[in-house]
PDB file of N, CA and C in Angstrom:
ATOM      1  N   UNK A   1      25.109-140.509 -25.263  1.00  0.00           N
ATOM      2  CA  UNK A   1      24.165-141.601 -25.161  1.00  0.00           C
ATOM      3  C   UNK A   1      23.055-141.187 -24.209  1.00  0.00           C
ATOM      4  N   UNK A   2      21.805-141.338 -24.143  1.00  0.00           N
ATOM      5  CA  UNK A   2      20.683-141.142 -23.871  1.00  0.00           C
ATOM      6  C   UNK A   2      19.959-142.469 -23.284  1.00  0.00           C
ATOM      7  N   UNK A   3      18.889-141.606 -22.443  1.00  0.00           N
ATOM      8  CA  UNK A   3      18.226-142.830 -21.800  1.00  0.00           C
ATOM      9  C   UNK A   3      17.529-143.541 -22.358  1.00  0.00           C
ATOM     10  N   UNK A   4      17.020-143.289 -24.058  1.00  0.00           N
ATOM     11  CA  UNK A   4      16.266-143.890 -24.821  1.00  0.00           C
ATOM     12  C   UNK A   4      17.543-144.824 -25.428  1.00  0.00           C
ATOM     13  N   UNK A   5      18.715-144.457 -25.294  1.00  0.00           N
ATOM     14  CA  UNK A   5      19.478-145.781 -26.498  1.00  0.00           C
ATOM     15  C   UNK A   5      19.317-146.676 -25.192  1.00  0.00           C
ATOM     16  N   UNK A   6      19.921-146.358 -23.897  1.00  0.00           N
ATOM     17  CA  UNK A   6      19.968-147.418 -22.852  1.00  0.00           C
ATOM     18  C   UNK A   6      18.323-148.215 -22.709  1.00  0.00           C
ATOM     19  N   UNK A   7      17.420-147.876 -22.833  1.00  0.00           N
ATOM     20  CA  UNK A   7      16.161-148.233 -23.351  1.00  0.00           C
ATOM     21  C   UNK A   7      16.082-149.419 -24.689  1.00  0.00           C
ATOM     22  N   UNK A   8      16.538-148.603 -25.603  1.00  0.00           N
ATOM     23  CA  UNK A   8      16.189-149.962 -26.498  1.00  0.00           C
ATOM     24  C   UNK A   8      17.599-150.871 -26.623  1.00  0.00           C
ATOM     25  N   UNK A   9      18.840-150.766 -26.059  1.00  0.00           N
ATOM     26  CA  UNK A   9      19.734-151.581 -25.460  1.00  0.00           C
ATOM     27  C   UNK A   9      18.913-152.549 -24.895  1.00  0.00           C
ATOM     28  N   UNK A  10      18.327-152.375 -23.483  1.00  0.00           N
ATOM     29  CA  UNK A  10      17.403-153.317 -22.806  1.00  0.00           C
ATOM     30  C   UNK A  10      16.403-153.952 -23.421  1.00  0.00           C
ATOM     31  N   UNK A  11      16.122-153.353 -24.257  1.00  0.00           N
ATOM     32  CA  UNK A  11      14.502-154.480 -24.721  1.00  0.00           C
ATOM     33  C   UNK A  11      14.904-155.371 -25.567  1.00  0.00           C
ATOM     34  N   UNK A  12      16.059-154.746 -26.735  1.00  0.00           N
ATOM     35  CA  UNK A  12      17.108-155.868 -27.339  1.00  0.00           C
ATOM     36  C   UNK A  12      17.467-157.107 -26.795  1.00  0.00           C
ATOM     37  N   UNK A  13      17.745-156.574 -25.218  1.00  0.00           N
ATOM     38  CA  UNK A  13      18.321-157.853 -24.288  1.00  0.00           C
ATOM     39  C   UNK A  13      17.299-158.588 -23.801  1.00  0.00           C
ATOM     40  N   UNK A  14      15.956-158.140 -24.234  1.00  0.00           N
ATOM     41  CA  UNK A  14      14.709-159.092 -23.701  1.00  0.00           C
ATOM     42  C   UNK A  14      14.360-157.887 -22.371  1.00  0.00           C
ATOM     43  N   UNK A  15      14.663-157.412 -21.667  1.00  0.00           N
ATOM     44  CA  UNK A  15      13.666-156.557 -20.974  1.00  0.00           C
ATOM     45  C   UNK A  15      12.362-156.318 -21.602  1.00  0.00           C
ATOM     46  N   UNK A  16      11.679-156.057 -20.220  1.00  0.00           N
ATOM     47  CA  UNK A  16      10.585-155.769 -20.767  1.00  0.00           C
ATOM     48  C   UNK A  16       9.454-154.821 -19.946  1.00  0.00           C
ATOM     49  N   UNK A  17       9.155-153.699 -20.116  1.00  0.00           N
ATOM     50  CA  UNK A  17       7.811-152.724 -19.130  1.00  0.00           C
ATOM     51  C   UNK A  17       7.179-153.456 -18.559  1.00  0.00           C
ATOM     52  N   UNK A  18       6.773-153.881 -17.279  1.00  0.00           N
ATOM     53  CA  UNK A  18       6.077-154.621 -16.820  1.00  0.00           C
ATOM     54  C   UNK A  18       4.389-153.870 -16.906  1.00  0.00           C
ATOM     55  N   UNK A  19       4.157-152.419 -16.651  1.00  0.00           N
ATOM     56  CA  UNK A  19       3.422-151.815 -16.849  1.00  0.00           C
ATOM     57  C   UNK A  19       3.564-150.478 -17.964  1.00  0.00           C
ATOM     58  N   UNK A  20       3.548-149.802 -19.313  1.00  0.00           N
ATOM     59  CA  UNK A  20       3.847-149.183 -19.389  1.00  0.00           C
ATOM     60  C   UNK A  20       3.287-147.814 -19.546  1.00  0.00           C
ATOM     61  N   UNK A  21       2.215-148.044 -19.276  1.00  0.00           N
ATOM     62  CA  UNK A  21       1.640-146.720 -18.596  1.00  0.00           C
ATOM     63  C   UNK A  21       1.983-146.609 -17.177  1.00  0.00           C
ATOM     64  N   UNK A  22       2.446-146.970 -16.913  1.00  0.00           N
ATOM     65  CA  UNK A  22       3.016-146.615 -15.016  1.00  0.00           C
ATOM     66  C   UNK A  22       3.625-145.543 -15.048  1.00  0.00           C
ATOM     67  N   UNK A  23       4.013-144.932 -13.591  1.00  0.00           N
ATOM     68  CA  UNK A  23       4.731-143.469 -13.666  1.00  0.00           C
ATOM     69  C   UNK A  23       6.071-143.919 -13.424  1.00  0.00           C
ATOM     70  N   UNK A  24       7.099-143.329 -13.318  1.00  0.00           N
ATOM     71  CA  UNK A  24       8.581-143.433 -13.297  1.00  0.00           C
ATOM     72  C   UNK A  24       7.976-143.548 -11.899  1.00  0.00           C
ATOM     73  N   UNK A  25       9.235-144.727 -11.266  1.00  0.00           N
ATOM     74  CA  UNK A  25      10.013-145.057 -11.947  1.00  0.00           C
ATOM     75  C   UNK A  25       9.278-146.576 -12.365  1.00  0.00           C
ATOM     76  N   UNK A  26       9.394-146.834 -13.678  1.00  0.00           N
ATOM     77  CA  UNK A  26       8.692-148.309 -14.397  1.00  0.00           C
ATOM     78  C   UNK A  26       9.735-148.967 -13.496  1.00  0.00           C
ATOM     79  N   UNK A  27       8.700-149.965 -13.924  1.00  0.00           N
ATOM     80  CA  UNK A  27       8.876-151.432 -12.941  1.00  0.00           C
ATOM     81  C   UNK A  27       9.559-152.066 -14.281  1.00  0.00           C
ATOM     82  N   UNK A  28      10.764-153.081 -14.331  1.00  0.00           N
ATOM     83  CA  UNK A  28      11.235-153.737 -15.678  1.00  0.00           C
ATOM     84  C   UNK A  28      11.146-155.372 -14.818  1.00  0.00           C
ATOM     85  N   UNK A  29      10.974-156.061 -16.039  1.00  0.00           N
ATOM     86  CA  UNK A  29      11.197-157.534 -15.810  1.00  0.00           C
ATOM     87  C   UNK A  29      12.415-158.183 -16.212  1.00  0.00           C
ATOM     88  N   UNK A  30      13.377-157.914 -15.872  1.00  0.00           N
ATOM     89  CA  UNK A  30      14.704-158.877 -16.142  1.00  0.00           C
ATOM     90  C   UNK A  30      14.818-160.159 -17.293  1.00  0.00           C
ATOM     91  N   UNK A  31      14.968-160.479 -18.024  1.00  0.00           N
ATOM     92  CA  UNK A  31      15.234-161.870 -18.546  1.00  0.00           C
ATOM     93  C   UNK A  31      15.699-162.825 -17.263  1.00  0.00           C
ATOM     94  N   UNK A  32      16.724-162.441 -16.947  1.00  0.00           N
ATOM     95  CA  UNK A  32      17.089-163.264 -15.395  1.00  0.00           C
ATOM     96  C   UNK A  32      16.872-162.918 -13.863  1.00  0.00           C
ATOM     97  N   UNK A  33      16.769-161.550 -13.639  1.00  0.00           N
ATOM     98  CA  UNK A  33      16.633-161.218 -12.101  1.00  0.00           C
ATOM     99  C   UNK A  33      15.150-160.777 -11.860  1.00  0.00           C
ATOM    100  N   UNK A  34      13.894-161.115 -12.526  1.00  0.00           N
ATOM    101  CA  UNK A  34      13.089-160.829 -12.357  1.00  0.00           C
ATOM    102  C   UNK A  34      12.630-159.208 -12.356  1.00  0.00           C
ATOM    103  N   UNK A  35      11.777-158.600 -11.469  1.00  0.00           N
ATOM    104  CA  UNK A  35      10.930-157.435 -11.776  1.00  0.00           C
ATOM    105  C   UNK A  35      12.217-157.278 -11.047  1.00  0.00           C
ATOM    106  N   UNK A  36      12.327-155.217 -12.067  1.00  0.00           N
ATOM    107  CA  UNK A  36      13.881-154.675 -11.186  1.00  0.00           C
ATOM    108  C   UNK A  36      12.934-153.301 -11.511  1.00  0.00           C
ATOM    109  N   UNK A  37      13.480-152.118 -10.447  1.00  0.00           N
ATOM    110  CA  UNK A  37      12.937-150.641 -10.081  1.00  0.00           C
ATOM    111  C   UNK A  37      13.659-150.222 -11.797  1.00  0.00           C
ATOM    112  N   UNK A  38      14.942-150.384 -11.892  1.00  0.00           N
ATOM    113  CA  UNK A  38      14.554-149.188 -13.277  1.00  0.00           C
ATOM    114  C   UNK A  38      16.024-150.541 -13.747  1.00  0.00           C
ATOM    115  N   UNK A  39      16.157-150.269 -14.772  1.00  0.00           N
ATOM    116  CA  UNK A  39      17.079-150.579 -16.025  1.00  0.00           C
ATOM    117  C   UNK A  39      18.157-150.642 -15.715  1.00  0.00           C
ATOM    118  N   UNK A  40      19.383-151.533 -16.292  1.00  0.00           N
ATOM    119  CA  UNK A  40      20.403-151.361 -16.067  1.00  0.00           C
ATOM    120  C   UNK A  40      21.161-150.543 -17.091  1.00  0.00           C
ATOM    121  N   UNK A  41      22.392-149.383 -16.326  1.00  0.00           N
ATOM    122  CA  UNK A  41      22.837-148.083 -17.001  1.00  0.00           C
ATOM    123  C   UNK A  41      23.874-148.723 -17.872  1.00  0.00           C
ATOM    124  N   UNK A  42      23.702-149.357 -19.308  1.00  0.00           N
ATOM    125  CA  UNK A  42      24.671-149.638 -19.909  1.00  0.00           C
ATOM    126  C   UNK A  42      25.266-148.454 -20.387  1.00  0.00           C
ATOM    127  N   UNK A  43      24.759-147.753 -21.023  1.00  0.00           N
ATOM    128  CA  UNK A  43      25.790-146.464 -20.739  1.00  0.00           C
ATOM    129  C   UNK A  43      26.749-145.846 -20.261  1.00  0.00           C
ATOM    130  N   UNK A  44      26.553-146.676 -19.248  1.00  0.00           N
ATOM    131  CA  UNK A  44      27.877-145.909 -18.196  1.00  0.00           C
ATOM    132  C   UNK A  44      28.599-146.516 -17.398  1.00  0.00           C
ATOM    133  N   UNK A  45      27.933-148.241 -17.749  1.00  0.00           N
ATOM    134  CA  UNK A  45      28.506-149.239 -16.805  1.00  0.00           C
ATOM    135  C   UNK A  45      28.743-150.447 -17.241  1.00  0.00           C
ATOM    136  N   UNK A  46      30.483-150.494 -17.023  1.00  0.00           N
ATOM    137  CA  UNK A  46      31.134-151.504 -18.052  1.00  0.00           C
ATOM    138  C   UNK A  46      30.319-152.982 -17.671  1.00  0.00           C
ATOM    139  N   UNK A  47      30.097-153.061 -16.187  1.00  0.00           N
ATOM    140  CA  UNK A  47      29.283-154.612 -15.964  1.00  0.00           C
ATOM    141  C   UNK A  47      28.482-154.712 -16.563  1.00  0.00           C
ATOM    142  N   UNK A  48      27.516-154.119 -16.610  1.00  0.00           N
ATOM    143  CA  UNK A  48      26.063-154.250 -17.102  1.00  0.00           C
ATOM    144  C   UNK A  48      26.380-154.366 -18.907  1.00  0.00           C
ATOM    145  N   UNK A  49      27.131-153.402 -19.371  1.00  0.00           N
ATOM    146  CA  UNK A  49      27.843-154.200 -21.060  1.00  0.00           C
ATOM    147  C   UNK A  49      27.826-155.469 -20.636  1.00  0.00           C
ATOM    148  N   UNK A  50      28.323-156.383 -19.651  1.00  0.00           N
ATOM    149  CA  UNK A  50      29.097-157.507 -19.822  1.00  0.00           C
ATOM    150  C   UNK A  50      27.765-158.568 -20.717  1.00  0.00           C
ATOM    151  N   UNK A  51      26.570-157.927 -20.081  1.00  0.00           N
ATOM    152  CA  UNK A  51      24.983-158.897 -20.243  1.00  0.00           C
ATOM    153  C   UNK A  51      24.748-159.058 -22.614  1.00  0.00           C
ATOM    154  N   UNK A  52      25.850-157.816 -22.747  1.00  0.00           N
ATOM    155  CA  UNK A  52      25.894-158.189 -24.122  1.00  0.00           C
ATOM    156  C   UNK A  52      26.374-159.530 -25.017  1.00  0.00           C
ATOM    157  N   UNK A  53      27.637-160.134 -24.346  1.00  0.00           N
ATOM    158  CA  UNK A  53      27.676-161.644 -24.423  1.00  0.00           C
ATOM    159  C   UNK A  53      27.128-162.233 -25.091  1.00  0.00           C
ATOM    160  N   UNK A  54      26.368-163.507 -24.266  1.00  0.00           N
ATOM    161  CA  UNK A  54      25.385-163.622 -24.001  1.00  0.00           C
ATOM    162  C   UNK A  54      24.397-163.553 -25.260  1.00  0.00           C
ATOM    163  N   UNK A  55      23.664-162.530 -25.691  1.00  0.00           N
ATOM    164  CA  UNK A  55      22.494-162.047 -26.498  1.00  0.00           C
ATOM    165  C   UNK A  55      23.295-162.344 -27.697  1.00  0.00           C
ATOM    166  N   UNK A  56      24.678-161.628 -28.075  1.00  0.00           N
ATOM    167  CA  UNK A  56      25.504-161.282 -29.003  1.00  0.00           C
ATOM    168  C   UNK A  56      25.874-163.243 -29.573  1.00  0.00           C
ATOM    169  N   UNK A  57      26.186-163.428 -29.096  1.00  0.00           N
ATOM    170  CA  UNK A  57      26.799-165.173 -29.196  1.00  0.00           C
ATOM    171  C   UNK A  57      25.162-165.877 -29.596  1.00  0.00           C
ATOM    172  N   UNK A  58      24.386-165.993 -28.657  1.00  0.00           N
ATOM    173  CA  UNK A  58      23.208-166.393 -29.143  1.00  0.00           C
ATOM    174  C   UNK A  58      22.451-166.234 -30.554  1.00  0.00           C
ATOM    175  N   UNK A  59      22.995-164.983 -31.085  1.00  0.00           N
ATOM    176  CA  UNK A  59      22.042-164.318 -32.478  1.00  0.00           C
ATOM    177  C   UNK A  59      22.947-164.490 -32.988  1.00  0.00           C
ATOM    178  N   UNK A  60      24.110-165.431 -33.184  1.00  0.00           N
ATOM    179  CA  UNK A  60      25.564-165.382 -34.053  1.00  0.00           C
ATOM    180  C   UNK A  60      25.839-164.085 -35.002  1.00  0.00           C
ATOM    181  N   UNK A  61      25.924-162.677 -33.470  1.00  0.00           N
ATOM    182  CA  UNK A  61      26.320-161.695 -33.915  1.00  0.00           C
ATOM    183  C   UNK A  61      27.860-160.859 -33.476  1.00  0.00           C
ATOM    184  N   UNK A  62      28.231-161.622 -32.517  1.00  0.00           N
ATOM    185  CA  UNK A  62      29.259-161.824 -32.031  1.00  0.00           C
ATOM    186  C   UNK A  62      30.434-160.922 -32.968  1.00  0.00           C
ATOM    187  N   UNK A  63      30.514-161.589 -34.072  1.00  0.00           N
ATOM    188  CA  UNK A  63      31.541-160.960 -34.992  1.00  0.00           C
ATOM    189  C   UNK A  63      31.191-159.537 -34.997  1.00  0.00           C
ATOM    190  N   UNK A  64      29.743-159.455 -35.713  1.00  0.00           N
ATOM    191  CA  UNK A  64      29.456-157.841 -36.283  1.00  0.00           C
ATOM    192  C   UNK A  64      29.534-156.831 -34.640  1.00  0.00           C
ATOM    193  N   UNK A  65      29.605-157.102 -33.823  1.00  0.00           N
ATOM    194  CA  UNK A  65      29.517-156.541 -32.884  1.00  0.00           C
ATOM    195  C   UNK A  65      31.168-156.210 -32.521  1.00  0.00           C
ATOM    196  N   UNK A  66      32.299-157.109 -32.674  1.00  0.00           N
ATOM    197  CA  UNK A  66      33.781-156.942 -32.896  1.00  0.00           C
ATOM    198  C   UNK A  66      34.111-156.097 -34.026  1.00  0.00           C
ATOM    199  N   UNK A  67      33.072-156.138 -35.350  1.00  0.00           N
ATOM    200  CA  UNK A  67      33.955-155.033 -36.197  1.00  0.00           C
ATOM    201  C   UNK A  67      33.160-153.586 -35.992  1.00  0.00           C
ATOM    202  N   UNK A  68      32.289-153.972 -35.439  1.00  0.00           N
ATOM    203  CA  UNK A  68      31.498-152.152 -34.917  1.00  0.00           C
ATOM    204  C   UNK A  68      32.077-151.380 -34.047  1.00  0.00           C
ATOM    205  N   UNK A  69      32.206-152.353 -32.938  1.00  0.00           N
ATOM    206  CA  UNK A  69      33.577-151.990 -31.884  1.00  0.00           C
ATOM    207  C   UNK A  69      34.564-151.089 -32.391  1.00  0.00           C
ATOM    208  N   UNK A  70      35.355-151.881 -33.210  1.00  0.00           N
ATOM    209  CA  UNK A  70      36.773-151.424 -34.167  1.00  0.00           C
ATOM    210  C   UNK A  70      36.169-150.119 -34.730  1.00  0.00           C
ATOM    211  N   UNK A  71      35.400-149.585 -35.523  1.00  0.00           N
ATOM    212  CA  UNK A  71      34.485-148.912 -36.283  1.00  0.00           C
ATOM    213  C   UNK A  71      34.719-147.654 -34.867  1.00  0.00           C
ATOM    214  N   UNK A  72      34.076-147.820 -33.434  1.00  0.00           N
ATOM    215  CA  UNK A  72      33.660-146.426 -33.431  1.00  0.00           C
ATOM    216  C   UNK A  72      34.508-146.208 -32.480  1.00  0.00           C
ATOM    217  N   UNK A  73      35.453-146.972 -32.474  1.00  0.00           N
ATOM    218  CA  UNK A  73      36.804-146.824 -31.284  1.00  0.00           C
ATOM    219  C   UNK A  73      37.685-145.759 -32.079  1.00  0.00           C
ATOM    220  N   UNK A  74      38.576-145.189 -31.310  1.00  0.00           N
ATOM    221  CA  UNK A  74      39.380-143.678 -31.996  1.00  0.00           C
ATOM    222  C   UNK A  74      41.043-144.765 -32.382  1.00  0.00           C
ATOM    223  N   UNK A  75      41.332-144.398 -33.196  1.00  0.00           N
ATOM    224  CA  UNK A  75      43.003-144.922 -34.246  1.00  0.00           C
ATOM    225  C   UNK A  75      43.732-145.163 -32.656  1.00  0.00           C
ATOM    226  N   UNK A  76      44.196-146.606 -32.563  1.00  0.00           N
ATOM    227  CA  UNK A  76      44.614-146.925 -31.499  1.00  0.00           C
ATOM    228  C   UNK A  76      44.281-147.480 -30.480  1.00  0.00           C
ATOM    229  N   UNK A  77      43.229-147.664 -30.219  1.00  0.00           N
ATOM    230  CA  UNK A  77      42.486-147.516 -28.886  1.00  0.00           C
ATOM    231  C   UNK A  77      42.178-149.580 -29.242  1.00  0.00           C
ATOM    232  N   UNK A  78      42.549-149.968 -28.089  1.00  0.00           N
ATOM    233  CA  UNK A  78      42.807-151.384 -28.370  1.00  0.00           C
ATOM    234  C   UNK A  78      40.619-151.756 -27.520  1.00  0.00           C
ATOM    235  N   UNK A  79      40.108-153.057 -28.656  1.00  0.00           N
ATOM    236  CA  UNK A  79      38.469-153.183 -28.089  1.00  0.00           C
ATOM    237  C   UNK A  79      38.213-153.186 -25.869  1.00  0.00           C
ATOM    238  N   UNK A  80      39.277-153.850 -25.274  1.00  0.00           N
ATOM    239  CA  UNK A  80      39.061-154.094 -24.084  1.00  0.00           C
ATOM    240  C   UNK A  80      39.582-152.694 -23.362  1.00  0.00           C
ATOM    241  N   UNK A  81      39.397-151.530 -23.849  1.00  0.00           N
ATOM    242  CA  UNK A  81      40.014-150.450 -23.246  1.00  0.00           C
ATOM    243  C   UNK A  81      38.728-149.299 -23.670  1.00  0.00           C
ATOM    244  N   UNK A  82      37.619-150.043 -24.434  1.00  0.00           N
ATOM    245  CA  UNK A  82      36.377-149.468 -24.773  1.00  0.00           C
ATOM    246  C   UNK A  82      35.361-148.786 -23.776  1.00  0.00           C
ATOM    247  N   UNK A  83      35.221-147.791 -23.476  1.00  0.00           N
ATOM    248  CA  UNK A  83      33.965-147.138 -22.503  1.00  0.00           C
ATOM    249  C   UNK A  83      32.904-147.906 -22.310  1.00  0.00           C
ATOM    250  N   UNK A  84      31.848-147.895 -21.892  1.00  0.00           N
ATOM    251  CA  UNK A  84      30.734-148.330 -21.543  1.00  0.00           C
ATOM    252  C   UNK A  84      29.775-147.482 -22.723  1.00  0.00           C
ATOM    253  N   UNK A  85      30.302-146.749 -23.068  1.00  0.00           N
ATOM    254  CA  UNK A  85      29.528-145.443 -24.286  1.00  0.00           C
ATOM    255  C   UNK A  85      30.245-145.908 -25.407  1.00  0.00           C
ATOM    256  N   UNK A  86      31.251-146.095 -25.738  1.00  0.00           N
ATOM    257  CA  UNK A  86      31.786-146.773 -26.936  1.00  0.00           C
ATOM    258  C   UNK A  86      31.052-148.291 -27.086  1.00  0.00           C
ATOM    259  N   UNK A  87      31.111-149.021 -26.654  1.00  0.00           N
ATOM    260  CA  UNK A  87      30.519-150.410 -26.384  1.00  0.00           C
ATOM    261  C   UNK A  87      28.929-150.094 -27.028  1.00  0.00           C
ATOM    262  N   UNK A  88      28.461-149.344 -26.289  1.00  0.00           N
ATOM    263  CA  UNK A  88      27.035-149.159 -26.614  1.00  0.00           C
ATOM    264  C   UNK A  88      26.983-148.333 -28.049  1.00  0.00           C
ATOM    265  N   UNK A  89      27.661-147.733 -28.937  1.00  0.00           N
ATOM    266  CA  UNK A  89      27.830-147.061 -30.045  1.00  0.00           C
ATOM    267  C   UNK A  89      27.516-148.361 -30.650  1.00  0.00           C
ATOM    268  N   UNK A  90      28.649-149.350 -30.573  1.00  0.00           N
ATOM    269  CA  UNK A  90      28.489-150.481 -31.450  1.00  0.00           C
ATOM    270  C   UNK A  90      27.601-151.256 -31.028  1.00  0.00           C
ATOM    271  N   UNK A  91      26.885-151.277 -30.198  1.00  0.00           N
ATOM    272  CA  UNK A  91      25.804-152.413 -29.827  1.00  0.00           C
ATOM    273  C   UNK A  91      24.417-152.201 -30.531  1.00  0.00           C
ATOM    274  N   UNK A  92      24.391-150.503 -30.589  1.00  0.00           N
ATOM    275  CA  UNK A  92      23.064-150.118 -31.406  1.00  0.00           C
ATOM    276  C   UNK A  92      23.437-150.146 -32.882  1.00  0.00           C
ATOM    277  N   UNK A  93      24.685-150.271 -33.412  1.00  0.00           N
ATOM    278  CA  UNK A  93      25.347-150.406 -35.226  1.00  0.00           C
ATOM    279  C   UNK A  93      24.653-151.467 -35.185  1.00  0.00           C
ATOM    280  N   UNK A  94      24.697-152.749 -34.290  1.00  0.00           N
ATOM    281  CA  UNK A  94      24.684-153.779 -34.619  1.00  0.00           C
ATOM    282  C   UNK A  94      23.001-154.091 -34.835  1.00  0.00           C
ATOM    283  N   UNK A  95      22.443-153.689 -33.656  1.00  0.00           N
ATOM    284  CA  UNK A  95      21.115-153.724 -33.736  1.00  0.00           C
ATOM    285  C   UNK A  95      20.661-153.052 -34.547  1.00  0.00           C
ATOM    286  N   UNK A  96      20.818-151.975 -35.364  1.00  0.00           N
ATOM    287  CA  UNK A  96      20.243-151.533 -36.321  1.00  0.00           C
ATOM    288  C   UNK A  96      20.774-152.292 -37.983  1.00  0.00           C
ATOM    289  N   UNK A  97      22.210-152.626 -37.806  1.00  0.00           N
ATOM    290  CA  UNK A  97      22.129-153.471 -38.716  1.00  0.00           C
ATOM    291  C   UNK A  97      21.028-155.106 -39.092  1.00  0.00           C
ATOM    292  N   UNK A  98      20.785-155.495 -37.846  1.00  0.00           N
ATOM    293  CA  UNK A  98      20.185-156.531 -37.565  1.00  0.00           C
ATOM    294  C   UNK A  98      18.736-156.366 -38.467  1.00  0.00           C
ATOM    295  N   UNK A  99      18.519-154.823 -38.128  1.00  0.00           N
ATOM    296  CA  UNK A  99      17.114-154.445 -38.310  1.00  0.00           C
ATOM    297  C   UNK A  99      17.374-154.502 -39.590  1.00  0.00           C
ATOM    298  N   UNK A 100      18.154-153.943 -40.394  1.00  0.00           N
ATOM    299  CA  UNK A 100      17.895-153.840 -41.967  1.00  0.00           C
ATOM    300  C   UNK A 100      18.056-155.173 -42.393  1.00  0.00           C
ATOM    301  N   UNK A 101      18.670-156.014 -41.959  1.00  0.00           N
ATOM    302  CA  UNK A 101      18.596-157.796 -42.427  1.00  0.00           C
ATOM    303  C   UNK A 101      17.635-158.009 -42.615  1.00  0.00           C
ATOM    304  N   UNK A 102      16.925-157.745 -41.367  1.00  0.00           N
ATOM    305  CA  UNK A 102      15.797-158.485 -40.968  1.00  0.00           C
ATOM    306  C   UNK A 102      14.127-157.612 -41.649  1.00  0.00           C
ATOM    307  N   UNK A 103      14.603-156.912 -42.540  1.00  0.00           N
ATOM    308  CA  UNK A 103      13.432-155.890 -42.954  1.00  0.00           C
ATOM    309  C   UNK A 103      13.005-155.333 -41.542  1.00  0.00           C
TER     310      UNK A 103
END
């Protein structure tokens, strides 16, 4: 996972460049905590998944986001025992599924 999926993870969640011609490190605007120095590392950090919720329940995507889960988890591996990198596998299935719905 890359700093561009953790990138459009965030803008999914409503983040947003406050400037984006600025130099690193960009300034982001939070949906809730206001202007923050850089992004939160969903990638690598099971809390910051937690902000998927939330977005997921709101867009009654909730489900497709439980069978993407299942999808890129390895034979066995129970959803609450998921990485912060597994989590985010299925968070971008979902968002890209979203995208083909949605043209």
């Amino acid at each position: 996972m890359s700093a561009a999926t953790n990138r459009q993870i965030a803008e999914w969640l409503g983040w947003q460049a406050v400037d984006p011609r600025s130099v690193s490190p960009y300034k982001w605007l939070s949906p809730s905590m206001g202007v923050q120095e850089e992004l939160p590392g969903y990638t690598t950090d099971l809390n910051a998944c937690a902000e998927f919720g939330p977005a997921l329940r709101e867009r009654q995507l909730a489900n497709d986001y439980s069978d993407c889960l299942y999808e890129v988890l390895p034979s066995g591996v129970q959803q609450w025992e998921a990485t912060a990198k597994q989590r985010c596998a299925a968070m971008v299935k979902v968002m890209d599924e979203e995208d083909t719905r949605n043209g």
